[in-house]
C-alpha atoms as a PDB file:
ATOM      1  CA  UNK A   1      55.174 -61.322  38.332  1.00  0.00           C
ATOM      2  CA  UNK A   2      55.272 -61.300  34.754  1.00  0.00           C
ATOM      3  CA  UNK A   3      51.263 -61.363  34.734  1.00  0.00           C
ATOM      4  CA  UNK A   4      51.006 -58.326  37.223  1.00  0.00           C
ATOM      5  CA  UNK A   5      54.026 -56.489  34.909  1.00  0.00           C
ATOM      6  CA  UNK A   6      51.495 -57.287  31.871  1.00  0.00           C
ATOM      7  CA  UNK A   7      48.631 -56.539  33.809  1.00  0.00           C
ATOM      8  CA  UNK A   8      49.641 -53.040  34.725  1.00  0.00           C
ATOM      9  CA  UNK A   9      51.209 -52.095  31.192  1.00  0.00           C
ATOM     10  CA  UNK A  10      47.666 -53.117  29.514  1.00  0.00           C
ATOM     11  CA  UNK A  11      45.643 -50.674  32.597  1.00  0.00           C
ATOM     12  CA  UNK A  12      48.426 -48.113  31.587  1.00  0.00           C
ATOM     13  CA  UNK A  13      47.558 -48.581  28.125  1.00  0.00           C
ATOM     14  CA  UNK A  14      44.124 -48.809  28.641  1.00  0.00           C
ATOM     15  CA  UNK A  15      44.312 -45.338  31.067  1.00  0.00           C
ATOM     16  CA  UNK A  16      46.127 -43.678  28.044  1.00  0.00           C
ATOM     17  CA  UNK A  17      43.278 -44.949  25.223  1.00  0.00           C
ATOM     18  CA  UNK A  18      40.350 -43.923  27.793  1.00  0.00           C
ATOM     19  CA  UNK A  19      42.174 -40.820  27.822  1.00  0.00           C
ATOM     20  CA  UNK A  20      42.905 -40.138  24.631  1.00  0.00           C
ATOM     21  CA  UNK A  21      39.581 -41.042  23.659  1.00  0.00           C
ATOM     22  CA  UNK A  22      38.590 -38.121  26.368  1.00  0.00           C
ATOM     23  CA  UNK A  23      40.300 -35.413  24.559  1.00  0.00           C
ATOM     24  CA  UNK A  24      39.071 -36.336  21.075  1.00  0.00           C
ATOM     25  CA  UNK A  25      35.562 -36.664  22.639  1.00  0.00           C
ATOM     26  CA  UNK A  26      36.438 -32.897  23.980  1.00  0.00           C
ATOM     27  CA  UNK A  27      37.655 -31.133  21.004  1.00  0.00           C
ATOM     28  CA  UNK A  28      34.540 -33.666  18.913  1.00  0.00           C
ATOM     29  CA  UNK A  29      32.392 -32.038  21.613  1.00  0.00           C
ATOM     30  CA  UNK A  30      34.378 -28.217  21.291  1.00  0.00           C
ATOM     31  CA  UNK A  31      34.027 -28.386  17.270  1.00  0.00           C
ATOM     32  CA  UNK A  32      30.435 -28.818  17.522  1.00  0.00           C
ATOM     33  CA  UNK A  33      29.951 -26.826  19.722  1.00  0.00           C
ATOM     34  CA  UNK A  34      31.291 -24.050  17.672  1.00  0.00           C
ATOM     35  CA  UNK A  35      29.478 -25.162  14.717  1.00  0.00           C
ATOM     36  CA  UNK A  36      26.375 -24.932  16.835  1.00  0.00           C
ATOM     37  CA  UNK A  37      26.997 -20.956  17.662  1.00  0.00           C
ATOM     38  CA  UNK A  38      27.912 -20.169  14.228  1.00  0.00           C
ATOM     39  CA  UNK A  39      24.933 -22.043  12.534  1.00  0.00           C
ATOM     40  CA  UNK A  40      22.759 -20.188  15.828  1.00  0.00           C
ATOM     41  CA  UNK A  41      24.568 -16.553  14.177  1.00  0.00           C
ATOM     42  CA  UNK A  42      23.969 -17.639  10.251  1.00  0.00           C
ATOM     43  CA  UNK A  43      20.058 -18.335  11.234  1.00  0.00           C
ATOM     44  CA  UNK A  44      19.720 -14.946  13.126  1.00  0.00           C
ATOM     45  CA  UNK A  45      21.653 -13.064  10.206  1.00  0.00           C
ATOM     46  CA  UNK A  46      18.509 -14.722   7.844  1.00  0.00           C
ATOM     47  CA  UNK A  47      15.968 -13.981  10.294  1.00  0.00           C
ATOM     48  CA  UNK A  48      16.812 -10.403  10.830  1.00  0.00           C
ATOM     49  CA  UNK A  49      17.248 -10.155   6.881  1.00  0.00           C
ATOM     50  CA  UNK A  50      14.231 -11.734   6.235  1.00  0.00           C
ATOM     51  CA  UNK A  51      12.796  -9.179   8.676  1.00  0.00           C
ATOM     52  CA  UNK A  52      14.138  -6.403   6.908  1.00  0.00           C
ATOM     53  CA  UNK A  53      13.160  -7.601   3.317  1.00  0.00           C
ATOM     54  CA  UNK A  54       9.434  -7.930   4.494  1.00  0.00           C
ATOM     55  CA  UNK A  55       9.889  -4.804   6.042  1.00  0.00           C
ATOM     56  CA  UNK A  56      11.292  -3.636   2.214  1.00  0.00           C
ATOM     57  CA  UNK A  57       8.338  -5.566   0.619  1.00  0.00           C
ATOM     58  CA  UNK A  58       5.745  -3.389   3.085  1.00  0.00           C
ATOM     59  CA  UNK A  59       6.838  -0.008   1.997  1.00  0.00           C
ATOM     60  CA  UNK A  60       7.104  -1.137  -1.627  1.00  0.00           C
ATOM     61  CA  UNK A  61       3.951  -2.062  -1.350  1.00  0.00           C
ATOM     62  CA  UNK A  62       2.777   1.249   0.198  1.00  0.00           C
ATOM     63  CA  UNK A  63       4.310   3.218  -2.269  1.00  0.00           C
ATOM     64  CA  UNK A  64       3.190   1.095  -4.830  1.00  0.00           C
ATOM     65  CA  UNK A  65      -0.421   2.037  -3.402  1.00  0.00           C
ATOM     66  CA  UNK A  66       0.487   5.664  -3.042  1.00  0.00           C
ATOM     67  CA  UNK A  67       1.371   5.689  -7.232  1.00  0.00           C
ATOM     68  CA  UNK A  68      -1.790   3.737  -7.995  1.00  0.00           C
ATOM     69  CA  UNK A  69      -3.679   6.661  -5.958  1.00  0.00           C
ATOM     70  CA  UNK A  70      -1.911   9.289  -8.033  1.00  0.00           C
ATOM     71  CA  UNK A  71      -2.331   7.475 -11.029  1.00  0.00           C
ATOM     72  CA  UNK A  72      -6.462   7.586 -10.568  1.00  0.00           C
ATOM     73  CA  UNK A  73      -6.235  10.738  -9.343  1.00  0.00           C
ATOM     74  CA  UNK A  74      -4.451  12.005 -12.574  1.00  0.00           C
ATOM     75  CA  UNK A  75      -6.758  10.129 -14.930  1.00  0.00           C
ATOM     76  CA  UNK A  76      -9.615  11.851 -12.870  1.00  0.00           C
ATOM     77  CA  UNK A  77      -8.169  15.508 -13.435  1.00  0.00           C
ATOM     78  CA  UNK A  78      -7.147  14.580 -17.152  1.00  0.00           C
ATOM     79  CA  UNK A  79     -11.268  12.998 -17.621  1.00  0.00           C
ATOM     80  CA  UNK A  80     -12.400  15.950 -15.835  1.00  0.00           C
ATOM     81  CA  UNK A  81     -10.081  18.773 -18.553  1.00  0.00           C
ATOM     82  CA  UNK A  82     -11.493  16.871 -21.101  1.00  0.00           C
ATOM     83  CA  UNK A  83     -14.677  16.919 -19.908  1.00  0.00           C
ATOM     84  CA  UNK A  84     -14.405  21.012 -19.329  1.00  0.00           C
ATOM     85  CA  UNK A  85     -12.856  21.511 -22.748  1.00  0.00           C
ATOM     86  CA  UNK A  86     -15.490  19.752 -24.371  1.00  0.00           C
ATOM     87  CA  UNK A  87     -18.332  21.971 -22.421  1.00  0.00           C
ATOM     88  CA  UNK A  88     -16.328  24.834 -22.957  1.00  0.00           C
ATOM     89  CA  UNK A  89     -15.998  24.434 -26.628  1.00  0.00           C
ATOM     90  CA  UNK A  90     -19.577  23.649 -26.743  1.00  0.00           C
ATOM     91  CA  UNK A  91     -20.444  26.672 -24.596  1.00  0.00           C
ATOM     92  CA  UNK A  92     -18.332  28.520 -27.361  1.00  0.00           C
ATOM     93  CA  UNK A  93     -19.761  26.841 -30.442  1.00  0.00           C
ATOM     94  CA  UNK A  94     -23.668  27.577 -29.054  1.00  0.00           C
ATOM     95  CA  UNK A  95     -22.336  31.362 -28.711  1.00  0.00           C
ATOM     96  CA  UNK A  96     -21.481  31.379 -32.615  1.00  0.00           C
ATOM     97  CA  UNK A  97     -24.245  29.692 -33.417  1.00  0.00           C
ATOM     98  CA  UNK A  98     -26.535  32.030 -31.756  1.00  0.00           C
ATOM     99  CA  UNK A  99     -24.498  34.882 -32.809  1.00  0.00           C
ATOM    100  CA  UNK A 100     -24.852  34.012 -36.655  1.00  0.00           C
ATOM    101  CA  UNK A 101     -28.646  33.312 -35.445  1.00  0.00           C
ATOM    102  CA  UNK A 102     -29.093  36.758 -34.874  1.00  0.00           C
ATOM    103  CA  UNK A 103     -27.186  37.951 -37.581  1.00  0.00           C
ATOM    104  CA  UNK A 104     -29.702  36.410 -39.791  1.00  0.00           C
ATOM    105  CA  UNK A 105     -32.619  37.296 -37.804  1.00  0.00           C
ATOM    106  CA  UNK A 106     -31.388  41.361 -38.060  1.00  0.00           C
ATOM    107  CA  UNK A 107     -30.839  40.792 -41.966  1.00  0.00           C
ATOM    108  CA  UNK A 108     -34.503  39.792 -42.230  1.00  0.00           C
ATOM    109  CA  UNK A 109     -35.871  42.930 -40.067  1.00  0.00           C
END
C-alpha cells in the first residue's frame, strides 16, 4: 500500500508539473504571440512611412525640377534683355553716328 500511496502522490505531482508546465507554455505561447502582432504593427507603421517619405522624396523632386525649369527659363529672358539692350543701344549709337555723319556732310555743302 505504501507503494500505490507513493505511486499516486508522484502521478499527482507529476499531473500538477505537466500542468503547470501547460500554463507557462500558454502565457510563453500568449506573450509571443503579442510580441508577434505588435512587431507585425511596428513593420506596417515603417512601411507606410517609408511609403509616404518616397512619396515626399517624389514631389521634392518634382518641384525641384519645376525650379530648375524656372531657373533656365529666367537666365533665358535675362540673356535675351541683355541681348535686346545691347542691339538697342547699338541701334541707338548707329543713329548718332549717322546723325553727326550728316551733320558733317551738310557743313561741307
Amino acid at each position: 500500500e505504501y507503494y500505490a500511496t507513493r505511486k499516486r502522490v508522484l502521478e499527482d505531482q507529476l499531473k500538477a508539473m505537466q500542468a503547470t508546465h501547460a500554463e507557462q507554455t500558454k502565457a510563453d505561447d500568449d506573450e509571443l504571440k503579442a510580441e508577434c502582432e505588435e512587431l507585425r504593427a511596428m513593420k506596417r507603421d515603417l512601411h507606410e512611412e517609408i511609403k509616404q517619405m518616397r512619396a515626399k522624396k517624389k514631389g521634392l523632386k518634382t518641384m525641384q525640377a519645376e525650379l530648375e525649369r524656372k531657373r533656365s527659363r529666367a537666365i533665358d529672358v535675362t540673356t535675351s534683355r541683355f541681348s535686346l539692350e545691347a542691339q538697342a543701344q547699338q541701334a541707338l549709337d548707329d543713329i548718332v553716328d549717322e546723325e553727326r555723319s550728316n551733320k558733317k556732310r551738310r557743313r561741307l555743302v
